[in-house]
Protein backbone atom coordinates (compact mmCIF):
# COMPACT_ATOMS: atom_id res chain seq x y z
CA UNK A 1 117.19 108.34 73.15
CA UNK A 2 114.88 109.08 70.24
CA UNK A 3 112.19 107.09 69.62
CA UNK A 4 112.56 104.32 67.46
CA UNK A 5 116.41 104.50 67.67
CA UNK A 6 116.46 100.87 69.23
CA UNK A 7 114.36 99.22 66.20
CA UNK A 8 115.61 95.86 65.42
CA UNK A 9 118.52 96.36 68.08
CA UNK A 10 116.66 94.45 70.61
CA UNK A 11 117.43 90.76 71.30
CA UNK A 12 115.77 90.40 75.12
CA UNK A 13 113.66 92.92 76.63
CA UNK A 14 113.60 92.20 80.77
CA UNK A 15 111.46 94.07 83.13
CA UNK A 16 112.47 94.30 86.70
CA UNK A 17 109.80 95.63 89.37
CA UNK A 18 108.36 95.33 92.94
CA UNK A 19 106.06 97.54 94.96
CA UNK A 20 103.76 99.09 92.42
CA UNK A 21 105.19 97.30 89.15
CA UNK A 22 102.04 94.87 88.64
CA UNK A 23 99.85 98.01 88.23
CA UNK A 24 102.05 99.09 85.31
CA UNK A 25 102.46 95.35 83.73
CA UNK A 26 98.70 95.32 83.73
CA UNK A 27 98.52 98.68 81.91
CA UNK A 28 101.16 97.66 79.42
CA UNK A 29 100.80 94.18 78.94
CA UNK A 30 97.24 94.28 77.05
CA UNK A 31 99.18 97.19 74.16
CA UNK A 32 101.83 94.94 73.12
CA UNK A 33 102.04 93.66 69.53
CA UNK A 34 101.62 89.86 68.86
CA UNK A 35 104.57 89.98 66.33
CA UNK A 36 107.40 90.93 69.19
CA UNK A 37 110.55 89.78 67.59
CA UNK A 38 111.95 89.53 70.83
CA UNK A 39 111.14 87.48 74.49
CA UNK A 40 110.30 89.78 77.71
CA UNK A 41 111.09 88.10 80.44
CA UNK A 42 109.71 89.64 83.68
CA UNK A 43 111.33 89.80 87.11
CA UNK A 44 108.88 91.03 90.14
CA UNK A 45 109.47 90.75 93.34
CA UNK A 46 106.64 88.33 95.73
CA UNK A 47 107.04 86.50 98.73
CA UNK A 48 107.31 82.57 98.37
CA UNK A 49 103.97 80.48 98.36
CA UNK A 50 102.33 84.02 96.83
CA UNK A 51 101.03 85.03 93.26
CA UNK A 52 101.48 81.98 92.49
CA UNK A 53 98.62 83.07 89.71
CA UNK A 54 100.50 85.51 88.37
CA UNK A 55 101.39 84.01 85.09
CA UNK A 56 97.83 83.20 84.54
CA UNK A 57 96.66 86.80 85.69
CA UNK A 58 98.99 88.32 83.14
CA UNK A 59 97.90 85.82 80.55
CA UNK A 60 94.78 87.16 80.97
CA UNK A 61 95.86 91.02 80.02
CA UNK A 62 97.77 90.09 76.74
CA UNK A 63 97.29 87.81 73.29
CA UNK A 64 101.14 87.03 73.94
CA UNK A 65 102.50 83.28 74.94
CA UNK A 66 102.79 84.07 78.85
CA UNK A 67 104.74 81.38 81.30
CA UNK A 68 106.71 80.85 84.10
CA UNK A 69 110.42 79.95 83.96
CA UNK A 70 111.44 76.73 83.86
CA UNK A 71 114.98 75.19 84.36
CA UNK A 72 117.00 75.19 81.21
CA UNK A 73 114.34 76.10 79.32
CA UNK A 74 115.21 77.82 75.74
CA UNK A 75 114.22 81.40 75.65
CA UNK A 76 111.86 82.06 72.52
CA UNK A 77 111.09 85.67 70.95
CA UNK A 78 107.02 86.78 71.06
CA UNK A 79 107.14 84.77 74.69
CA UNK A 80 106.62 86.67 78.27
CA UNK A 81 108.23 85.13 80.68
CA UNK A 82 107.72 85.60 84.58
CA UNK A 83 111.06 84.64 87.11
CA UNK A 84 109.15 82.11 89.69
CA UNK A 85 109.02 83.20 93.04
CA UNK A 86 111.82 82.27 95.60
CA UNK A 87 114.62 81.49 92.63
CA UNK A 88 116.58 83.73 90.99
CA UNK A 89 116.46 83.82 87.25
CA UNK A 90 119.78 83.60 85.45
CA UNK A 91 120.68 83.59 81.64
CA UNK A 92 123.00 80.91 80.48
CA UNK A 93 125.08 81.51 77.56
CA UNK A 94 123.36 79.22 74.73
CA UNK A 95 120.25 81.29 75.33
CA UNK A 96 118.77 79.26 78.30
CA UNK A 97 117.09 79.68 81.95
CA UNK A 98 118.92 78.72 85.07
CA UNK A 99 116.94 78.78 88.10
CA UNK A 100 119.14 79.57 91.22
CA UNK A 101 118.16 79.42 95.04
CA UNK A 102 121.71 81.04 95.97
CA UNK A 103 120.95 83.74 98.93
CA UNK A 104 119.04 86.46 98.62
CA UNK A 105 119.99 89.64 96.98
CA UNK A 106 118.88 93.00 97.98
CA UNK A 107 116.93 91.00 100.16
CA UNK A 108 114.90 89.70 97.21
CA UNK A 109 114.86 85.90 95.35
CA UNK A 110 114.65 86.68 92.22
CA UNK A 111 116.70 89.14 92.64
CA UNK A 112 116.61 91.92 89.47
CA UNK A 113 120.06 92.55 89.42
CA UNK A 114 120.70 88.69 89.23
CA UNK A 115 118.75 88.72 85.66
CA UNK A 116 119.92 91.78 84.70
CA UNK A 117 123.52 91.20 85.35
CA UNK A 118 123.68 87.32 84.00
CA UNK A 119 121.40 89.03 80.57
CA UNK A 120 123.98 91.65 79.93
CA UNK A 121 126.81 89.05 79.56
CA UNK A 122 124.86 87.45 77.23
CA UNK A 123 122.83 89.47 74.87
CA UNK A 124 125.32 92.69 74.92
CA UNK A 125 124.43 95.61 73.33
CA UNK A 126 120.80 93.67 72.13
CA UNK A 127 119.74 93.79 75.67
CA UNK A 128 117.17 96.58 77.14
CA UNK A 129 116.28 96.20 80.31
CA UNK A 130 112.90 98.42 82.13
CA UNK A 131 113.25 98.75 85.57
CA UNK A 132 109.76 99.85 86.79
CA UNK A 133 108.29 101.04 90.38
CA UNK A 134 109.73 99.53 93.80
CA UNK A 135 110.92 100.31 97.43
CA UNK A 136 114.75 99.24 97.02
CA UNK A 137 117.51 99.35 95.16
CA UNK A 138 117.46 96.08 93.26
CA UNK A 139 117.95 96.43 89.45
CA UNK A 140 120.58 99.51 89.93
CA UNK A 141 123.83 97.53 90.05
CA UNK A 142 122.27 95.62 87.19
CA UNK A 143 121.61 98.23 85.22
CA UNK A 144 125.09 98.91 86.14
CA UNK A 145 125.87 95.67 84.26
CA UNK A 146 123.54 96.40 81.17
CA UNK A 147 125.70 99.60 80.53
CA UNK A 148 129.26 98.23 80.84
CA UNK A 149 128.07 95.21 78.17
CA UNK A 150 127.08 97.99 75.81
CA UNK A 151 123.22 97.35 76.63
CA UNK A 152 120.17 100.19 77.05
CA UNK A 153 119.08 100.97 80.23
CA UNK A 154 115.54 102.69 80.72
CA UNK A 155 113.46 103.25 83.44
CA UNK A 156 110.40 104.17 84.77
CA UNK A 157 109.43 107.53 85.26
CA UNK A 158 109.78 108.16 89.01
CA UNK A 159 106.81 110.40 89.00
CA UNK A 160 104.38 108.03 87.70
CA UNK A 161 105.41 105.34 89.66
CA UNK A 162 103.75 104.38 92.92
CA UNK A 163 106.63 103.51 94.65
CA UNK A 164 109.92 105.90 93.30
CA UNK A 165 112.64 104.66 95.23
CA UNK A 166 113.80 101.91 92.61
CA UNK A 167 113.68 104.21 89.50
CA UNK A 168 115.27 106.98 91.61
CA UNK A 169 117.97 105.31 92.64
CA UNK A 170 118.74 103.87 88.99
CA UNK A 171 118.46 107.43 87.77
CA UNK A 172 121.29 108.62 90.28
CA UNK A 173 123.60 105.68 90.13
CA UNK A 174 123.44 104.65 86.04
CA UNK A 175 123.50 106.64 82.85
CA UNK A 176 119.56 106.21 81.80
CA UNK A 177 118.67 105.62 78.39
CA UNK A 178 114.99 106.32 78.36
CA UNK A 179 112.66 107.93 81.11
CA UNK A 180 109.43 106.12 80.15
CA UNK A 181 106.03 107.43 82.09
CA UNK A 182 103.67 104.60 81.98
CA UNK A 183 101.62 105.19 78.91
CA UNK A 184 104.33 105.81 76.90
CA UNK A 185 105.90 102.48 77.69
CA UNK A 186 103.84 99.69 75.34
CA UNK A 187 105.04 101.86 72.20
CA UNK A 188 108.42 101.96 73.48
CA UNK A 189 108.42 98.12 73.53
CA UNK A 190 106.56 97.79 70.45
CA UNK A 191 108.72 99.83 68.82
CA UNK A 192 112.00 97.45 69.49
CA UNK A 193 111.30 94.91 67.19
């Protein structure tokens, strides 16, 4: 996908991650723009009780709004939002969060694919989704999802990431959009709104 091909095509951006994906949100996080037209919402997987600081570590790393979900809260462009730990983050249809502590998926609450799959319903072809470094296979059938709603599916590059399996198995299983190595990744996202 060319570069700059999305512009203005992006309604939700959600990044999906686990082993190794807070190394890359703490690279990319600090490069975004302020004026993001768009919300990022920002599914890792942690063990309940844990990182319970995370919101306010990644706060620290970028001049956008950052947050954790809340229960049928509006979602609001230029806003990152991280999935709690132990719930799975869902997207309603009028544009809301659902919090869900249904069992576990890929043996993960929040569960990637969850997001993913309940986003793609909703935003369509406006959704891209950035499924980043892990050690399963949570995101894939998601991504999965993303495509068959018409949305863009990128990942990243299994090389650069510190744990491959996850973008690997997305790469195999789903028609990629974009194969972003790390640095490239905050322009990318910039360049969406």
């Amino acid at each position: 996908m060319e570069e700059g091909e999305l512009m203005g095509k992006c309604d939700a951006l959600i990044i999906g991650g686990s082993a190794g994906s807070l190394d890359v949100l703490l690279k990319v996080l600090p490069l975004l723009s302020t004026s993001l037209s768009f919300p990022v919402i920002i599914v890792i997987h942690r063990k309940h009780g844990t990182d319970s600081l995370l919101p306010e570590l990644l706060s620290g790393r970028t001049r956008l709004f950052v947050k954790e979900v809340n229960e049928k809260e509006p979602i609001v462009a230029g806003t990152v939002y991280i999935a709690p730990s132990d719930y799975h983050t869902l997207i309603e249809q009028d544009r809301t969060f659902s919090l869900d502590y249904s069992e576990k998926v890929n043996y993960s609450r929040p569960a990637i694919d969850v997001t993913f799959q309940t986003a793609a319903e909703v935003y369509r072809e406006k959704l891209v989704c950035l499924l980043l470094s892990g050690s399963n296979a949570d995101g894939v059938n998601g991504l999965k999802s993303v495509k068959a709603w018409g949305g863009t599916a990128i990942i990243q590059d299994p090389a650069t990431a510190q744990v491959a399996y996850m973008p690997e198995q997305a790469s195999i299983h789903v028609k990629i959009d974009s194969i972003l190595r790390i640095e490239d990744m905050a322009e990318f996202i910039n360049l969406l709104s």
